[in-house]
C-alpha atoms as a PDB file:
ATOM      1  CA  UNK A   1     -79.577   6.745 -89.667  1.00  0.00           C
ATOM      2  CA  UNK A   2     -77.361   4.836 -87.732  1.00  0.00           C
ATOM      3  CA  UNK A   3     -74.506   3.284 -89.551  1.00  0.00           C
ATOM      4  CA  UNK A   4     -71.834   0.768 -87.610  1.00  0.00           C
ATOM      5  CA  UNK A   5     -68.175   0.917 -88.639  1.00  0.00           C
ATOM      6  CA  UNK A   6     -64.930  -0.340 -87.015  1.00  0.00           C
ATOM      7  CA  UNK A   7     -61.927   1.647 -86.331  1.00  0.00           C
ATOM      8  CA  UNK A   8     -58.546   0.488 -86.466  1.00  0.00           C
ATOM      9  CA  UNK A   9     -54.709   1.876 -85.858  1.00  0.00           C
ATOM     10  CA  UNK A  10     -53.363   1.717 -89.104  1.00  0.00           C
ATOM     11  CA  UNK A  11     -49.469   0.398 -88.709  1.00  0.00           C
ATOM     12  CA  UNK A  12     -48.444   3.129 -90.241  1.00  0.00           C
ATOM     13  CA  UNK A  13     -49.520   5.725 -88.200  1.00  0.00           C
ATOM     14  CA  UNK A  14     -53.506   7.243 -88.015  1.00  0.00           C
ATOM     15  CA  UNK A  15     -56.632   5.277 -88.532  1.00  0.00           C
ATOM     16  CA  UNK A  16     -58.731   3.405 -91.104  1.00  0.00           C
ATOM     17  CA  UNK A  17     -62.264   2.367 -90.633  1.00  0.00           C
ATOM     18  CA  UNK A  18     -64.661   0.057 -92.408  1.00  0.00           C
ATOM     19  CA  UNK A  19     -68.027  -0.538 -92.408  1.00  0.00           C
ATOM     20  CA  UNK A  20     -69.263  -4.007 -92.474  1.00  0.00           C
ATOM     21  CA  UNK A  21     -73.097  -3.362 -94.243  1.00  0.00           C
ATOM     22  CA  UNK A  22     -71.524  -1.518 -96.848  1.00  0.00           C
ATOM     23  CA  UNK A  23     -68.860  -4.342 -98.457  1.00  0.00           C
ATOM     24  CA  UNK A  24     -65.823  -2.537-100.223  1.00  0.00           C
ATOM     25  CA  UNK A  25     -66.541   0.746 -98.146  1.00  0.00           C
ATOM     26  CA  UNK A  26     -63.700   1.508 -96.279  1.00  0.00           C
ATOM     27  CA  UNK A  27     -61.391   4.952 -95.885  1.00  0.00           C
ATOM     28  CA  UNK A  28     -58.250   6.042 -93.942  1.00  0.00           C
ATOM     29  CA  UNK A  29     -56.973   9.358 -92.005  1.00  0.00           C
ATOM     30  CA  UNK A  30     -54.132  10.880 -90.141  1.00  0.00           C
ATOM     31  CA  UNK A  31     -56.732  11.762 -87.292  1.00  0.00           C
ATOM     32  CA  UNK A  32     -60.052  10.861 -85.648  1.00  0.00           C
ATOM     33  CA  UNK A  33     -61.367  13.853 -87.080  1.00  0.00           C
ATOM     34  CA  UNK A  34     -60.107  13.647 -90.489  1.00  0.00           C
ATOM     35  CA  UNK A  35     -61.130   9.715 -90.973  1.00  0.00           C
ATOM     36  CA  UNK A  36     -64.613  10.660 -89.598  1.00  0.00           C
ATOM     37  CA  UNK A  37     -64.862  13.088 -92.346  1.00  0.00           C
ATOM     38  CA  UNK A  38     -63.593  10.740 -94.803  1.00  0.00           C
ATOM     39  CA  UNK A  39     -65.875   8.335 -93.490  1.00  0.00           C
ATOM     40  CA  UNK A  40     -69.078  10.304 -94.023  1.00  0.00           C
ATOM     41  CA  UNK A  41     -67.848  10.874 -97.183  1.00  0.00           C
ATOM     42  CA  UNK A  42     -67.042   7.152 -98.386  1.00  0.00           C
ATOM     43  CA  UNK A  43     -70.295   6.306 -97.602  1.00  0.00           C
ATOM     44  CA  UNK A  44     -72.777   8.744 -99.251  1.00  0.00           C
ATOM     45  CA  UNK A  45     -70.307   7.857-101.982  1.00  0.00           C
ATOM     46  CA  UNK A  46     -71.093   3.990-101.578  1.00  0.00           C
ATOM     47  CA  UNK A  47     -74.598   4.722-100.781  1.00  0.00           C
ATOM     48  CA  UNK A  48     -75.074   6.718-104.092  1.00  0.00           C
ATOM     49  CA  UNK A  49     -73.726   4.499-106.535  1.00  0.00           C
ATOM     50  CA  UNK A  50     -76.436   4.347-109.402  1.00  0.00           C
ATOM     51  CA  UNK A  51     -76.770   0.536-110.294  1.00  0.00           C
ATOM     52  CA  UNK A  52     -78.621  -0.254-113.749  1.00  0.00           C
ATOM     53  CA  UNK A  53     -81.644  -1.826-114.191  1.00  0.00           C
ATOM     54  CA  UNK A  54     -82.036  -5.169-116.003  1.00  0.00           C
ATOM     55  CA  UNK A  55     -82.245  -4.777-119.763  1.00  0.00           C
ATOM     56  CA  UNK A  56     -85.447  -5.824-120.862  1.00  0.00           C
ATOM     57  CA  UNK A  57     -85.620  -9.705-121.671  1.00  0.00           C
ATOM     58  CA  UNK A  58     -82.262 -10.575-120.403  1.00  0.00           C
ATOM     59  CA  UNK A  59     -81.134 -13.754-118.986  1.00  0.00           C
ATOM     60  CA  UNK A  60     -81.027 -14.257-115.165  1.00  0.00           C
ATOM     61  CA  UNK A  61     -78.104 -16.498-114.156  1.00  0.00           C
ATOM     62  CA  UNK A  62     -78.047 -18.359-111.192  1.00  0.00           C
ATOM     63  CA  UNK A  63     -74.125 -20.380-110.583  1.00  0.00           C
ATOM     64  CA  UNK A  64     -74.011 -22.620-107.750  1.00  0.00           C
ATOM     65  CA  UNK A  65     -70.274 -22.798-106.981  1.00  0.00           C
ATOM     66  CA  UNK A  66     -69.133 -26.275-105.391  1.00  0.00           C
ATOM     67  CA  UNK A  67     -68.573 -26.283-101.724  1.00  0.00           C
END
């Protein structure tokens, strides 16, 4: 699987990386290497997030919120 993510210099010093399929997935590290292996990591951890089913007869709700 192919996964895209963008790299930047954090100000501080080292690098952070996001990637943009995965909203809210996003890590940090001193090195290339190191924020690679965070990387992998963030995402099978955002990729394995268990998300509940419905219950049973709820209500859907659909807000429209004005332009």
């Amino acid at each position: 699987m192919k996964i895209k993510i963008v790299v930047h210099e954090a100000e501080e010093g080292g690098y952070w990386a996001e990637v943009p399929a995965i909203p809210g997935c996003a890590t940090e590290g001193d090195t290339m290497d190191d924020l690679m292996a965070n990387l992998r990591e963030a995402i099978e951890g955002c990729l394995s997030v268990e998300v509940a089913p419905p219950e049973p007869g709820g209500v859907e709700r659909i807000l429209e919120l004005p332009a």
